[in-house]
N, C-alpha and C. Protein backbone atom coordinates (compact mmCIF):
# COMPACT_ATOMS: atom_id res chain seq x y z
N UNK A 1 17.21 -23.15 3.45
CA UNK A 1 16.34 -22.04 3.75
C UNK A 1 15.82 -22.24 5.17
N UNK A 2 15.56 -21.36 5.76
CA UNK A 2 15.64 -21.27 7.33
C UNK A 2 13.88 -21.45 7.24
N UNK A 3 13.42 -21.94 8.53
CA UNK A 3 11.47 -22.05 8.47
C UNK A 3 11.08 -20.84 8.54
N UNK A 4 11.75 -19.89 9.32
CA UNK A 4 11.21 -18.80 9.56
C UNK A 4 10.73 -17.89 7.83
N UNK A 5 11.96 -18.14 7.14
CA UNK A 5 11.79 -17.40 5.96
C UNK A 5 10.76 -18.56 4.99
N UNK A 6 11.14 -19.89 5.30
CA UNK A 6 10.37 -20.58 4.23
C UNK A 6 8.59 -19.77 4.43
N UNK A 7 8.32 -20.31 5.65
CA UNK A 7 6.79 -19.87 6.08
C UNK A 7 6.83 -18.18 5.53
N UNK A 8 7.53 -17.69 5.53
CA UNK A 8 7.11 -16.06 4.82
C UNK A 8 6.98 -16.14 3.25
N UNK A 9 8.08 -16.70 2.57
CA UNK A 9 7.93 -17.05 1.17
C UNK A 9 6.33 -17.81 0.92
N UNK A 10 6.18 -18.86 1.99
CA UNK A 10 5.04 -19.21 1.72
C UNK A 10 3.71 -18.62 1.68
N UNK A 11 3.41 -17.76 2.49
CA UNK A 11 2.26 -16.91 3.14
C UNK A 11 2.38 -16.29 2.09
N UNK A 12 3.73 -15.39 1.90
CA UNK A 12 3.83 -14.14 0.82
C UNK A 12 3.23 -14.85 -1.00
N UNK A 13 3.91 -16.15 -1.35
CA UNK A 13 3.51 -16.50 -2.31
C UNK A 13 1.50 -16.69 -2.75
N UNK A 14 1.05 -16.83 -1.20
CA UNK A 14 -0.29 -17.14 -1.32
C UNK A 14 -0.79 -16.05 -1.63
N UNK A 15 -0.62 -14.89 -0.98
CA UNK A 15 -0.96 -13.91 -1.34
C UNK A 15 -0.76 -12.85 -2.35
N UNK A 16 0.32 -12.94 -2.87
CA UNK A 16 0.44 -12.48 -4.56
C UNK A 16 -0.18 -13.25 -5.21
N UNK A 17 -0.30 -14.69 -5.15
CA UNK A 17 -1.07 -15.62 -6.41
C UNK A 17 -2.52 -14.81 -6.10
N UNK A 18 -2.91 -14.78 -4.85
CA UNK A 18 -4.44 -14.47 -5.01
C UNK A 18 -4.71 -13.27 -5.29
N UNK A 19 -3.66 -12.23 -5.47
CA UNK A 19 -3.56 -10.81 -5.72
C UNK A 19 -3.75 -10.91 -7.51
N UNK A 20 -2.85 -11.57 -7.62
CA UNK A 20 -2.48 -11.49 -9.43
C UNK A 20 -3.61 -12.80 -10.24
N UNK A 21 -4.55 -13.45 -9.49
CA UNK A 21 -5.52 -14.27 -9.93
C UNK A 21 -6.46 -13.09 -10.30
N UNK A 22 -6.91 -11.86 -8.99
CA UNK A 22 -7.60 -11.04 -9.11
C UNK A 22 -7.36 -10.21 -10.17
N UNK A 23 -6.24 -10.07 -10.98
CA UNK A 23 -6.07 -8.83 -11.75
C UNK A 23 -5.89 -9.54 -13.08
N UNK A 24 -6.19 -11.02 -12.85
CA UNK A 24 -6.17 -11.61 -13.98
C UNK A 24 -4.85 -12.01 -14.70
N UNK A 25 -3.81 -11.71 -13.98
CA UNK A 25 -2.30 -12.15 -14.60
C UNK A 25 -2.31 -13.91 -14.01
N UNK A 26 -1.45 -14.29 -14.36
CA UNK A 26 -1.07 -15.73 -14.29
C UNK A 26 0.14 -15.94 -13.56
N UNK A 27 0.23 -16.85 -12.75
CA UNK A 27 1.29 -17.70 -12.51
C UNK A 27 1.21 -19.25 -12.80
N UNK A 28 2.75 -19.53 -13.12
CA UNK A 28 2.94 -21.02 -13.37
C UNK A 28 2.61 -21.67 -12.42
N UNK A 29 2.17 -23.17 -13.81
CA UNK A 29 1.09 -23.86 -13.07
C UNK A 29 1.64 -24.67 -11.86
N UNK A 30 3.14 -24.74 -11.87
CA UNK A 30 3.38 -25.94 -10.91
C UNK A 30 3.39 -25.19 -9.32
N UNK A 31 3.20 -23.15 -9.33
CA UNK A 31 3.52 -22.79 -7.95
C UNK A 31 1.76 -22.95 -8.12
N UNK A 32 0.58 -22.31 -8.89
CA UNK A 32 -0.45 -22.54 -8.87
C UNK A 32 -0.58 -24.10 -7.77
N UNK A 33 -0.85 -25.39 -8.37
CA UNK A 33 -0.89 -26.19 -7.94
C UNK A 33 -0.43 -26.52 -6.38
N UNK A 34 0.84 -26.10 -6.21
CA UNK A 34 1.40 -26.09 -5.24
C UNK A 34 1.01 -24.69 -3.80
N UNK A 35 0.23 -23.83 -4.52
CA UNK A 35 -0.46 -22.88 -3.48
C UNK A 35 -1.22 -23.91 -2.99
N UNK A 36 -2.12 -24.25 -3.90
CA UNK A 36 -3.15 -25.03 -3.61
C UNK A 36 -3.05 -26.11 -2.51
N UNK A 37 -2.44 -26.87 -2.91
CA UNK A 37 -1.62 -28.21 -2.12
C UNK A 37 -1.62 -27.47 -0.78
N UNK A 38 -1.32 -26.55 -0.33
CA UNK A 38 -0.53 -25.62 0.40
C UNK A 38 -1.36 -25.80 1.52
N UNK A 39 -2.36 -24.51 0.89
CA UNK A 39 -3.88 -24.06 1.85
C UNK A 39 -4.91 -25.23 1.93
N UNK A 40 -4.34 -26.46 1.46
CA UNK A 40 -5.49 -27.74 1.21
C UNK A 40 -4.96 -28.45 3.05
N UNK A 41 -3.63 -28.67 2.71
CA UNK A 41 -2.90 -29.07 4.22
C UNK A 41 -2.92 -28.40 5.29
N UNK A 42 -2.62 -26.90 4.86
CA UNK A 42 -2.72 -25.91 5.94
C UNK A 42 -4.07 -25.39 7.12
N UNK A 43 -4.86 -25.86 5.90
CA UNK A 43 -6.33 -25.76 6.25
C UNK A 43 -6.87 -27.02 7.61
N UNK A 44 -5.82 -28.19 7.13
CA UNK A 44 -6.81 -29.40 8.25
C UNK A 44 -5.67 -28.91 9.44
N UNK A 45 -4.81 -28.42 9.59
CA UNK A 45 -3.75 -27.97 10.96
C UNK A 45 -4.06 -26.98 11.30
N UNK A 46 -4.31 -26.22 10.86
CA UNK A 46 -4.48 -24.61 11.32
C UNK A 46 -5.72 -23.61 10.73
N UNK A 47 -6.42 -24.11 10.63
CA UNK A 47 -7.86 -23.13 9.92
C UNK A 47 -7.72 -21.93 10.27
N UNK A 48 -7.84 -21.32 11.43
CA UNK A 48 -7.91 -19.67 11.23
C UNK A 48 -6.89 -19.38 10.52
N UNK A 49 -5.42 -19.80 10.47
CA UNK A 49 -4.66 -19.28 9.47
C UNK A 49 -5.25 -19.16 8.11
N UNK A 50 -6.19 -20.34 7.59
CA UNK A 50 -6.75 -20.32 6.51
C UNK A 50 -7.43 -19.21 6.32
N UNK A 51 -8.57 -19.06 7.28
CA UNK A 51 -9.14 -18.37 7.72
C UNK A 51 -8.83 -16.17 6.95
N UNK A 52 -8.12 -16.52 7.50
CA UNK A 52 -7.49 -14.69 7.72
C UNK A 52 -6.42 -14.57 6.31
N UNK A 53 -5.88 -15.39 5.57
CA UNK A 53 -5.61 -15.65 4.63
C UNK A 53 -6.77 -15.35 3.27
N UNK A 54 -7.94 -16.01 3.43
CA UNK A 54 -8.87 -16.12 2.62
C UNK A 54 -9.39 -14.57 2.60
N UNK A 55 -9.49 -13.69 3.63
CA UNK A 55 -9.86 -12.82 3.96
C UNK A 55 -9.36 -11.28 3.23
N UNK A 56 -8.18 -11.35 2.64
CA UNK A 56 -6.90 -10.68 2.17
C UNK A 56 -7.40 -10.33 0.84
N UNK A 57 -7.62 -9.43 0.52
CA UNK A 57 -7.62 -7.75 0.75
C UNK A 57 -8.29 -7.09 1.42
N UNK A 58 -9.68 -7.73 1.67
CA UNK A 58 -10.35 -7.12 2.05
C UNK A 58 -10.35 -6.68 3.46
N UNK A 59 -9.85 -7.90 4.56
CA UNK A 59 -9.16 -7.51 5.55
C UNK A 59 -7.78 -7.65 5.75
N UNK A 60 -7.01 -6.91 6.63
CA UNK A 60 -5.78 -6.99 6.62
C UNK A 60 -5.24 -8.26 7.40
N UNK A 61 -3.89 -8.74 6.77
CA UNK A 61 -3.61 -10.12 7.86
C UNK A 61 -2.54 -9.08 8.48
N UNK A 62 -2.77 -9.85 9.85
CA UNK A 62 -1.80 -9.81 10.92
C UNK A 62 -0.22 -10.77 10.46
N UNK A 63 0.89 -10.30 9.52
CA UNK A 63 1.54 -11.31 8.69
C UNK A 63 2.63 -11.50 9.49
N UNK A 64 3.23 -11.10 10.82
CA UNK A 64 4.00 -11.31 11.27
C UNK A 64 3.26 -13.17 12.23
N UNK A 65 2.08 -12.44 12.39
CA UNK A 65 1.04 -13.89 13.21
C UNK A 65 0.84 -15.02 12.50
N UNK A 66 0.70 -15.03 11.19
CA UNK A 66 0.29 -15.79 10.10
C UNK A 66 1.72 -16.69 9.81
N UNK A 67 3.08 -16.23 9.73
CA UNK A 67 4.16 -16.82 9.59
C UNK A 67 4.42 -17.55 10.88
N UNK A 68 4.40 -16.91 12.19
CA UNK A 68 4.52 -17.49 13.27
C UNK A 68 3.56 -18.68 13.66
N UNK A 69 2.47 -18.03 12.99
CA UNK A 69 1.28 -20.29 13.00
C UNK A 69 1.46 -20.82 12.21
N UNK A 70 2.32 -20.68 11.05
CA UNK A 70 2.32 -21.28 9.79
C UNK A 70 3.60 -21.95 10.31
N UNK A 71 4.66 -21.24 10.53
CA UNK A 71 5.79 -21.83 11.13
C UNK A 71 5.43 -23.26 12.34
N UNK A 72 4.70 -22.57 13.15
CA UNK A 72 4.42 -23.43 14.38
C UNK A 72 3.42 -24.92 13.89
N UNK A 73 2.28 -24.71 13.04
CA UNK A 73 2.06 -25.90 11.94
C UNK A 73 2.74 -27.14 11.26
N UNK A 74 3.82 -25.97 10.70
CA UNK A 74 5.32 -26.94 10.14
C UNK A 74 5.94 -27.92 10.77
N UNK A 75 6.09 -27.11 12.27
CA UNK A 75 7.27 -27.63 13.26
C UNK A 75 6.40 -28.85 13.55
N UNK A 76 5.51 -29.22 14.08
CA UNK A 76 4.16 -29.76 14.57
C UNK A 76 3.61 -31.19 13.86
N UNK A 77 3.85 -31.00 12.08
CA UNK A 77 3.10 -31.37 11.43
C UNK A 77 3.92 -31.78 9.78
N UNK A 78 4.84 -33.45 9.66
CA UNK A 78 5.59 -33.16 8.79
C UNK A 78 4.97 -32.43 7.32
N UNK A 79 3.59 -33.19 7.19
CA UNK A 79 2.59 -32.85 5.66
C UNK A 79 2.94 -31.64 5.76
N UNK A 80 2.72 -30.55 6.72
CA UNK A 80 2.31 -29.48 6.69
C UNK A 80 3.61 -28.40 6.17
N UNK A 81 4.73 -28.80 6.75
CA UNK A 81 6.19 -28.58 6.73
C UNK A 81 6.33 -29.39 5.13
N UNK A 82 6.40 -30.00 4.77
CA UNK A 82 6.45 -30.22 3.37
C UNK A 82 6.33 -29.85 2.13
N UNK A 83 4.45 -29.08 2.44
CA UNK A 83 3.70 -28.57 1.68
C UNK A 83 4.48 -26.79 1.89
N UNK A 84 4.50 -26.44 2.87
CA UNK A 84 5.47 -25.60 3.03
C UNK A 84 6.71 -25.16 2.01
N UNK A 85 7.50 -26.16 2.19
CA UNK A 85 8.71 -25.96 1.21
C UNK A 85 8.68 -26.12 -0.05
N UNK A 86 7.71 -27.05 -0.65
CA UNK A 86 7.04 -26.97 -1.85
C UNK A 86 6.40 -25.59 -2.66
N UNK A 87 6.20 -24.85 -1.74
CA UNK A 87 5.64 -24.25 -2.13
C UNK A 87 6.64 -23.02 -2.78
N UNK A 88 7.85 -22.81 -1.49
CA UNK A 88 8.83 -21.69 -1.38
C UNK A 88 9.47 -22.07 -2.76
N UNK A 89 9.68 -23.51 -2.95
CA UNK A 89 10.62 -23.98 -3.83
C UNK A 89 9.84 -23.41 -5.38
N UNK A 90 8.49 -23.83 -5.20
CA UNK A 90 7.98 -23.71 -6.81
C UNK A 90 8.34 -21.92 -7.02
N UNK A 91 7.95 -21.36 -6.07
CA UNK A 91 7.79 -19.64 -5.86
C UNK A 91 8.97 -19.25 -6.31
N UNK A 92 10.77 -20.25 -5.79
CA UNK A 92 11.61 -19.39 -6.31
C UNK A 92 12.04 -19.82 -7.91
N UNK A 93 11.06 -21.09 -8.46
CA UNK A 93 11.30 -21.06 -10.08
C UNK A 93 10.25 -20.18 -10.48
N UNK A 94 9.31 -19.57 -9.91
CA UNK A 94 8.36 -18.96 -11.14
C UNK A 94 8.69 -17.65 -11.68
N UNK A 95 8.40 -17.30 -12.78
CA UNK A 95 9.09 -16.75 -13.70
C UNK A 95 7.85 -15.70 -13.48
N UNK A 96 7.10 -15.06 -13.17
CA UNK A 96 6.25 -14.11 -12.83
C UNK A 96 7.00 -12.89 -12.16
N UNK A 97 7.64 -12.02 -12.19
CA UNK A 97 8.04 -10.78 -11.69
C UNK A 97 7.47 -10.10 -10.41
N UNK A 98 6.03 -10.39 -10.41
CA UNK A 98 5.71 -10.20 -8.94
C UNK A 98 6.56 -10.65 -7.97
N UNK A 99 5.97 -12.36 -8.31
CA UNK A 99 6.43 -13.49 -7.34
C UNK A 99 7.56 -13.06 -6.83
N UNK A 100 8.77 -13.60 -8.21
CA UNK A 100 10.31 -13.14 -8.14
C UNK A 100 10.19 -12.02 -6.94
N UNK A 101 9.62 -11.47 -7.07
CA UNK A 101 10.06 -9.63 -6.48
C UNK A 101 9.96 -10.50 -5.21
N UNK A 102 9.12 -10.68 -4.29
CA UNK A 102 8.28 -11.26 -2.88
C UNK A 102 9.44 -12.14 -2.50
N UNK A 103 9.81 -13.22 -3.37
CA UNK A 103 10.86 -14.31 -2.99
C UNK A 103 12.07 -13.82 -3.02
N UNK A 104 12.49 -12.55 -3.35
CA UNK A 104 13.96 -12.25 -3.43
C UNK A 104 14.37 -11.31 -2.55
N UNK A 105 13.23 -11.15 -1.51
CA UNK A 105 13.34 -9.82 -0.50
C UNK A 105 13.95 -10.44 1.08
N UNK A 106 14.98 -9.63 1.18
CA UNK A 106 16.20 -9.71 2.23
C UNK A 106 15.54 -9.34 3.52
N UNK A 107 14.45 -8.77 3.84
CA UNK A 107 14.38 -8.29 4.73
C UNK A 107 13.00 -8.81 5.24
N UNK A 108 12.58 -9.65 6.27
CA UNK A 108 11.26 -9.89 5.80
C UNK A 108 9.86 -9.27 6.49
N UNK A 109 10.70 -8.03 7.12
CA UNK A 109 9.82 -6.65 7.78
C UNK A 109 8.79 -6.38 6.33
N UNK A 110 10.15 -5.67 5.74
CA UNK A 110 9.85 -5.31 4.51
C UNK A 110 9.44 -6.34 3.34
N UNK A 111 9.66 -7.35 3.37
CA UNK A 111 8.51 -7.96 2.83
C UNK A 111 7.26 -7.80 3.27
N UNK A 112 7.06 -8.18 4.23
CA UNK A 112 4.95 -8.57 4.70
C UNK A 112 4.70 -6.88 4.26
N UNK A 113 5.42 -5.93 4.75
CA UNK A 113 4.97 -4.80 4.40
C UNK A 113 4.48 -5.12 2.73
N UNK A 114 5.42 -5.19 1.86
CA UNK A 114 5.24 -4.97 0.36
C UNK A 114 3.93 -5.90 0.16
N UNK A 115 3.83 -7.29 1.18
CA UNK A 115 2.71 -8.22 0.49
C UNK A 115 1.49 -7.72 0.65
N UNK A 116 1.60 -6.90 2.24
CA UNK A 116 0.26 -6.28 2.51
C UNK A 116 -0.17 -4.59 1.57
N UNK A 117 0.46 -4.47 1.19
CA UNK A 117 0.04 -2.88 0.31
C UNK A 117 0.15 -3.50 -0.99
N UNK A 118 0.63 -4.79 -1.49
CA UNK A 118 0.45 -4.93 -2.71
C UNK A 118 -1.08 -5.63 -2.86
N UNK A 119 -1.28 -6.82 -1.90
CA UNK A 119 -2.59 -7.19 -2.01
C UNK A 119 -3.87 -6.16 -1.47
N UNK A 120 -3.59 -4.90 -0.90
CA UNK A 120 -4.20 -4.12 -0.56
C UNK A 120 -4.81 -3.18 -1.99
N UNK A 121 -3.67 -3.56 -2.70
CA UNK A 121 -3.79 -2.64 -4.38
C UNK A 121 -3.29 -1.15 -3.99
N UNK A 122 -2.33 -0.80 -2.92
CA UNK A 122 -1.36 0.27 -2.85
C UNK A 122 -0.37 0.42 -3.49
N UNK A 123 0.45 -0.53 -4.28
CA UNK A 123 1.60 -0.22 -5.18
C UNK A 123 1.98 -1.60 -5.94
N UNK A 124 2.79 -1.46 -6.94
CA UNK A 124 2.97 -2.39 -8.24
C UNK A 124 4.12 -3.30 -7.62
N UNK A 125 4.05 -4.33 -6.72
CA UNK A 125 5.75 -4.93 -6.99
C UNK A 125 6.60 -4.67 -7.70
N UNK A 126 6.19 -5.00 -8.50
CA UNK A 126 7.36 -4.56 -9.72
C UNK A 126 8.01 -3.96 -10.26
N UNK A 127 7.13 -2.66 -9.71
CA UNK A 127 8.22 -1.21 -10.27
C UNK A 127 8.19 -0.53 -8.76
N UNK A 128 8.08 -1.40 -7.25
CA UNK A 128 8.31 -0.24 -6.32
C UNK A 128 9.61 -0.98 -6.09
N UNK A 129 10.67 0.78 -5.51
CA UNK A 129 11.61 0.28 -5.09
C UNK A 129 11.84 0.22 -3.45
N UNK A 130 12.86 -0.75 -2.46
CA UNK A 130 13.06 -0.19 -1.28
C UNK A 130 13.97 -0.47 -1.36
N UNK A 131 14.66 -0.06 -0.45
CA UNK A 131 16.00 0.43 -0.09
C UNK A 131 15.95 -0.52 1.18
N UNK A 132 17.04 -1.17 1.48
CA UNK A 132 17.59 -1.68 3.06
C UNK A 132 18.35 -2.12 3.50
């Protein structure tokens, strides 16, 4: 998996978990744990990423910026790059249909789009379709 896409799987996974924590659905515990792990590392390298992350729904992230410091973190920082792939990895076993949806997207325009209107509470992952 390429960094560019890992760091999007990653960002994108943080933000559906904290989308679907809010609505009260569940994800498995080992990507749970592993968000965590995530934003615990991410946090001592890069805080405003934390930062503007934590912020999500209520403000919008800049997600093309957020992959590009998250990426640049990685490159920088092996923990950080670790916790990284850990994370992509747990995201593409979890069995949650959101998730699935976020981790299986080809395009990753159209991903941050879907992460930002889904954590915005604009449309269902799960039953929107796109085309690309």
């Amino acid at each position: 998996m390429e960094p560019l896409s890992t760091a999007a799987i990653a960002i994108g996974t943080v933000i559906a978990t904290k989308a679907l924590e809010k609505t009260g659905e569940k994800v498995g515990e080992a990507l749970w744990d592993k968000t965590e792990q995530f934003l615990v590392t991410l946090k001592k390298h890069s805080p405003h990423t934390i930062t503007a992350l934590e912020k999500v729904p209520e403000q919008p992230l800049d997600y093309g910026k957020a992959v590009v410091e998250v990426e640049a973190a990685a490159r920088e920082n092996p923990e950080v790059n670790q916790a990284m792939k850990e994370v992509a990895v747990a995201a593409k076993a979890e069995t949650n249909p959101e998730i699935a949806e976020i981790v299986n997207m080809p395009n990753l325009q159209k991903l941050a789009d879907k992460i930002v209107n889904y954590a915005q509470g604009n449309i269902n992952i799960a039953t929107q379709n796109i085309s690309i």
